[in-house]
Each structure stands twice: as C-alpha cells, then as structure tokens.
C-alpha atoms as a PDB file:
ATOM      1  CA  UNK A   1      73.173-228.905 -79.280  1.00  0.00           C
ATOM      2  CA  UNK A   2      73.595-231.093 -76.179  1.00  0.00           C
ATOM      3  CA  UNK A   3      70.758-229.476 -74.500  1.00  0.00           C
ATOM      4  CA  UNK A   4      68.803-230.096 -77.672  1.00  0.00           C
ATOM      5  CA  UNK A   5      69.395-233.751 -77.761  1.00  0.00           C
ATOM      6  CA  UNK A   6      68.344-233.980 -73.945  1.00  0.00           C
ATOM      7  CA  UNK A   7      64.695-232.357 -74.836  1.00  0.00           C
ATOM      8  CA  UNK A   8      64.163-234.334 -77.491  1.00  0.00           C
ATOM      9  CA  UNK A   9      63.284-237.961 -76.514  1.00  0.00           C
ATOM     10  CA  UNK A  10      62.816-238.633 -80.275  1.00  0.00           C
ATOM     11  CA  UNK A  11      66.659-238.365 -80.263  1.00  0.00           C
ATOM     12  CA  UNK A  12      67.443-240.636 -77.368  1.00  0.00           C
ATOM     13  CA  UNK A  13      65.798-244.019 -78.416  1.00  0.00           C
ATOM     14  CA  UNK A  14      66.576-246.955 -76.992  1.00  0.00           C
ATOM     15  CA  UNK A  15      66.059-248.880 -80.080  1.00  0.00           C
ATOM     16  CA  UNK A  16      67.083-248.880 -83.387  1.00  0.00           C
ATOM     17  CA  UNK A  17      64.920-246.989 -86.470  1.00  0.00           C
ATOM     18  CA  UNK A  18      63.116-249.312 -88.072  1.00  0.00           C
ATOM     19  CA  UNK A  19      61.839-246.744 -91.718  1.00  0.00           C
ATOM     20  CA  UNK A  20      58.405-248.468 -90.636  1.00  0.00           C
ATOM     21  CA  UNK A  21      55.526-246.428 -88.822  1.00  0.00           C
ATOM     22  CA  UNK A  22      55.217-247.615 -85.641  1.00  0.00           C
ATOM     23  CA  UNK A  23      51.935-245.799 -84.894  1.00  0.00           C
ATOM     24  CA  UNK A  24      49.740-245.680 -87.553  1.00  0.00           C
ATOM     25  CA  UNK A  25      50.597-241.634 -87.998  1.00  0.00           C
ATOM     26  CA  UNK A  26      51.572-241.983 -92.145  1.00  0.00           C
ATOM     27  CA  UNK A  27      54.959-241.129 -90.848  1.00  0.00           C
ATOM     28  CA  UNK A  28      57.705-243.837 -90.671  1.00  0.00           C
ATOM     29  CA  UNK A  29      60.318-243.388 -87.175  1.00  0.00           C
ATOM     30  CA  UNK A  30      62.732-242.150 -89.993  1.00  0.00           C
ATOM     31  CA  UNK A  31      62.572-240.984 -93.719  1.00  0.00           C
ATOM     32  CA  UNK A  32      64.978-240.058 -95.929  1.00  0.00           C
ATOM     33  CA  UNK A  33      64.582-237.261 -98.170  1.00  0.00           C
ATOM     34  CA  UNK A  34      66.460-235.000-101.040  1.00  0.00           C
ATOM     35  CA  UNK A  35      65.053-231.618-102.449  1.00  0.00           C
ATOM     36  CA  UNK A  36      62.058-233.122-102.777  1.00  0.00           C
ATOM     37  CA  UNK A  37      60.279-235.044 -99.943  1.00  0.00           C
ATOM     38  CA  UNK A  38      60.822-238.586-100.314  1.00  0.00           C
ATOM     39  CA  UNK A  39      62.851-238.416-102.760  1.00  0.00           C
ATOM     40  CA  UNK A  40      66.545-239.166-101.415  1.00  0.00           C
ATOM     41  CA  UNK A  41      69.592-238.594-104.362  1.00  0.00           C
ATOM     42  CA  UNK A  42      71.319-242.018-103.025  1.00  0.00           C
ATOM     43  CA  UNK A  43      73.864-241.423-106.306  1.00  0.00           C
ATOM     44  CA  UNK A  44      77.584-241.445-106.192  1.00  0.00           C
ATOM     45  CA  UNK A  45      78.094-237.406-107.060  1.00  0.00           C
ATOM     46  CA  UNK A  46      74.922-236.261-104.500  1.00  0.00           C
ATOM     47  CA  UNK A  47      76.387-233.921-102.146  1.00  0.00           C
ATOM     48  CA  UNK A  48      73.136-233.536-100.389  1.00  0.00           C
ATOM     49  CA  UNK A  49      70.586-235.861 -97.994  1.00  0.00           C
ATOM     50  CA  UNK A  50      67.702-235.079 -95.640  1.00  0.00           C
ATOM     51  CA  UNK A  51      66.078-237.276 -93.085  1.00  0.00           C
ATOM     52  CA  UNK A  52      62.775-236.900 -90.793  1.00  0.00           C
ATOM     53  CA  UNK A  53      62.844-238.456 -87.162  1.00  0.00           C
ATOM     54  CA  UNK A  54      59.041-238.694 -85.865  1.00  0.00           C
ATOM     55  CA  UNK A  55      58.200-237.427 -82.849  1.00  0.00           C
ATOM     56  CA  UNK A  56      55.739-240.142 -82.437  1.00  0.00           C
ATOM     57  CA  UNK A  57      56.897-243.519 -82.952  1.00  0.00           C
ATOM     58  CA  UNK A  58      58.704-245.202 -80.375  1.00  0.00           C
ATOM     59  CA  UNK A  59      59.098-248.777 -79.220  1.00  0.00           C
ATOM     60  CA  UNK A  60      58.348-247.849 -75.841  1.00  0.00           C
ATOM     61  CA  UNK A  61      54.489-246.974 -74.644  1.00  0.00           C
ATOM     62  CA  UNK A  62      55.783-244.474 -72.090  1.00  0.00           C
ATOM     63  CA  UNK A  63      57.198-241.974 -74.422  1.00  0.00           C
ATOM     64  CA  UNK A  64      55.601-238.545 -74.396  1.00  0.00           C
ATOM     65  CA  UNK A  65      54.799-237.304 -78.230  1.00  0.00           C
ATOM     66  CA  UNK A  66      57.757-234.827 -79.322  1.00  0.00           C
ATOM     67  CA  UNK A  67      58.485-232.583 -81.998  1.00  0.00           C
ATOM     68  CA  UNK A  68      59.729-234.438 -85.750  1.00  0.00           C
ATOM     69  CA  UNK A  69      62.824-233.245 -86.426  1.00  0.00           C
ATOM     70  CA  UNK A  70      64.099-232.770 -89.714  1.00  0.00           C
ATOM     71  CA  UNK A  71      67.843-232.253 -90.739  1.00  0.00           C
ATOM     72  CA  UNK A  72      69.604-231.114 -93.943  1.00  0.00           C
ATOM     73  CA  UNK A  73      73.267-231.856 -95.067  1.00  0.00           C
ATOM     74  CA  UNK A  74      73.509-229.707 -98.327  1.00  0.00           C
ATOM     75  CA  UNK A  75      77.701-230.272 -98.880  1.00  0.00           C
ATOM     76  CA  UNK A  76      77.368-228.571-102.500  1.00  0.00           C
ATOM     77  CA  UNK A  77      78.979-225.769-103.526  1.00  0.00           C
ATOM     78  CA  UNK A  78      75.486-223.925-104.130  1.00  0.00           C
ATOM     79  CA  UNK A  79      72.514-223.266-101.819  1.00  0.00           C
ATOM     80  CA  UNK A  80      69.919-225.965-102.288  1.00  0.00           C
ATOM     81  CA  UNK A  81      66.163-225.869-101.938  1.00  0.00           C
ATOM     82  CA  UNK A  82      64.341-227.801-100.200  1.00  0.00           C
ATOM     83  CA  UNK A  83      60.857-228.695-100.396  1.00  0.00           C
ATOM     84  CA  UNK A  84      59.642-230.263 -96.779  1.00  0.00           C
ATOM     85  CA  UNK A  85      57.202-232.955 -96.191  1.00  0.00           C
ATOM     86  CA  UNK A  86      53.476-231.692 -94.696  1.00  0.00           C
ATOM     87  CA  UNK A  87      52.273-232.799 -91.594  1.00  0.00           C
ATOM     88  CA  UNK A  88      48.919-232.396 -90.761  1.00  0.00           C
ATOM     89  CA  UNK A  89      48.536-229.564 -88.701  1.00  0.00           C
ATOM     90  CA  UNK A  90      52.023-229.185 -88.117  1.00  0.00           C
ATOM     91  CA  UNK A  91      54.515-226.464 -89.694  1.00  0.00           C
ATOM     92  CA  UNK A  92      58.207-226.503 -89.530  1.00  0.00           C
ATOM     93  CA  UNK A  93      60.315-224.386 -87.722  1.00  0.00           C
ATOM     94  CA  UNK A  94      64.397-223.620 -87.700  1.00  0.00           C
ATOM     95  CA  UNK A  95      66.379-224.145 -84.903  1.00  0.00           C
ATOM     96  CA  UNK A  96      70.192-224.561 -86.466  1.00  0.00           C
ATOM     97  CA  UNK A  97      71.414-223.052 -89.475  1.00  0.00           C
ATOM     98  CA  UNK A  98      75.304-223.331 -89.658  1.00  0.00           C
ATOM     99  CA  UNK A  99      75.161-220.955 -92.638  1.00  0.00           C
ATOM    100  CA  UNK A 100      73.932-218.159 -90.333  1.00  0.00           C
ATOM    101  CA  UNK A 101      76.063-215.739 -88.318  1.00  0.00           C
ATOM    102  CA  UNK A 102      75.744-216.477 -84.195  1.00  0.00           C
ATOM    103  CA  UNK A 103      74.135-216.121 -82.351  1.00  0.00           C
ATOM    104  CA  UNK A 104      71.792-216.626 -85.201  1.00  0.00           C
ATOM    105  CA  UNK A 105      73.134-220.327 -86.217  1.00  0.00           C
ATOM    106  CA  UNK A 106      71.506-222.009 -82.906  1.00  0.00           C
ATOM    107  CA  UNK A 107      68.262-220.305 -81.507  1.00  0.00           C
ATOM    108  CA  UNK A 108      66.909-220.319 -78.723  1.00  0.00           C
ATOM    109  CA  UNK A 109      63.211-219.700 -80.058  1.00  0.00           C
ATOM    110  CA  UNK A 110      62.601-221.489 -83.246  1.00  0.00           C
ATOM    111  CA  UNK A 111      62.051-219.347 -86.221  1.00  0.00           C
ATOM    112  CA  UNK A 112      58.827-220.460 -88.511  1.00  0.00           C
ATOM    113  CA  UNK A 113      60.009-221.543 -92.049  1.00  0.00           C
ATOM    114  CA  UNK A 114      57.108-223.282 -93.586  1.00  0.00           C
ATOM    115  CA  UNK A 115      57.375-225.985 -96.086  1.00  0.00           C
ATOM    116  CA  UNK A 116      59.939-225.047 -98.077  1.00  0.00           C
ATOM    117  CA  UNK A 117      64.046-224.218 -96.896  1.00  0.00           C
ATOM    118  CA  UNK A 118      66.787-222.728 -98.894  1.00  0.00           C
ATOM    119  CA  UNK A 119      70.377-224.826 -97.091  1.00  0.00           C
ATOM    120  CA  UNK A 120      73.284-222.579 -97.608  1.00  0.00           C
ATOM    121  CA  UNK A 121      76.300-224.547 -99.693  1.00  0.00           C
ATOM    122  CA  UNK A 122      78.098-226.615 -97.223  1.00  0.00           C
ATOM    123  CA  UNK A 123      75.221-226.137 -94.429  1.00  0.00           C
ATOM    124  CA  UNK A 124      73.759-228.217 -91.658  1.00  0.00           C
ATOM    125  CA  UNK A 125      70.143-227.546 -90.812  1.00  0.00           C
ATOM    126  CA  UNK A 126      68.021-228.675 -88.005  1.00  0.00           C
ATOM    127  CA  UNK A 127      64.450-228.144 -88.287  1.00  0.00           C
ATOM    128  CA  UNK A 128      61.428-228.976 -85.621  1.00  0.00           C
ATOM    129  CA  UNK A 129      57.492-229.787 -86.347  1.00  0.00           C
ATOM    130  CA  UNK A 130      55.150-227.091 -84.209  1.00  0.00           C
ATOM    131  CA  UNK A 131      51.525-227.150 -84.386  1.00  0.00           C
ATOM    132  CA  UNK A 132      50.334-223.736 -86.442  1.00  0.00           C
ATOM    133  CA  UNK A 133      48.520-222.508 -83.713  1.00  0.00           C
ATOM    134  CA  UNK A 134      51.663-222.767 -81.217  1.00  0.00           C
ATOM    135  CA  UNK A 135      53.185-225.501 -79.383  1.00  0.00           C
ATOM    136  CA  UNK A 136      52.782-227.957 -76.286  1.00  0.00           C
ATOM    137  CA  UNK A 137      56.279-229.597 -77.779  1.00  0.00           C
ATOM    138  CA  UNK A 138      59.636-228.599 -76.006  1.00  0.00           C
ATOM    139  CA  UNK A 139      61.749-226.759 -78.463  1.00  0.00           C
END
C-alpha cells in the first residue's frame, strides 16, 4: 500500500479536497458515494461508504493526470453491491480486495471489474480508473 500511495500523486495533495471540480472534467476532487453512485447512506445504522478521488484536479498546475481512485468500506455483515460511477472512456479496475486470499488481496496488475463491484462483508476495496483501450496511468 505504501508503494501505492507514492504512485499516486492524486493521493499526496498538498491541499485540502474541496467536493468542487477543479478542472472542468464533471468530476469533483472527491465524491462520496453508497451502492449507488452519488448516492452516500450518511444514516446512523449505514455500515457502508464509498468515495472517488480524481485523478485530475489538483491545486497545483504541475501535476501530471493520474488514475481516479475509488474505495469501498462495506462493514456489513453481507456482501454489498456496488454500482460505480462512468467515466468517459475510462473503466475501473481492482487493485485491493481485503476479502480475497493473498496474494490475491493486493495485485500487482490491476484486474478489470467494470462498473459494477460486489464488496465482501467487512471488506476494504481499492479500485483505479484505466482507459479501455489500456493505460498511460501508473498502476
């Protein structure tokens, strides 16, 4: 996970996340999110919560465009499905699955999952946008 967080720019800002799009992109610098996209359960008994980083909006102009990452917390006693927010022209990919035996919790080569995910009760998930056609984006 360390050497995760040092690819991924998106996850070293030097500012705080706004929820406003910075670029113009339809996508804020962070979103929150339940099953459905959008659509976070901020109730007392919700046991689940997603949120989107961009890989595009930063405060600083220098900033190379990265991957957006998504990440589920499903703490329920039963799996939860997830429907993911499109991107244009992007797809989603896993990287980290706690559910998942190793060495297949953490990969090394993300896994294409499309736009919907199935979290595992008491899971953490850590997904990455890709381009369909492959990727210029560090994974």
């Amino acid at each position: 996970m360390i050497e995760f967080r040092k690819k991924h720019h998106a996850l070293r800002r030097k500012h705080f996340f706004t929820g406003r799009d910075l670029t113009g992109d339809g996508i804020a610098d962070i979103s929150w999110h339940g099953v459905k996209p959008f659509q976070p359960d901020w109730g007392y008994y919700s046991h689940s919560i997603a949120f989107m980083i961009s890989g595009s909006d930063f405060l600083c102009k220098d900033a190379k465009e990265d991957n957006d990452i998504f990440v589920i917390l499903n703490q329920w006693r039963e799996p939860l499905t997830f429907t993911l927010p499109i991107l244009h022209g992007k797809t989603w990919y896993r990287v980290v699955d706690t559910a998942k035996p190793s060495p297949y919790d953490f990969l090394d080569s993300p896994e294409q999952v499309g736009f919907v995910y199935t979290a595992e009760p008491r899971s953490s998930v850590v997904l990455i946008s890709m381009p369909h056609h492959g990727s210029d984006f560090p994974v």
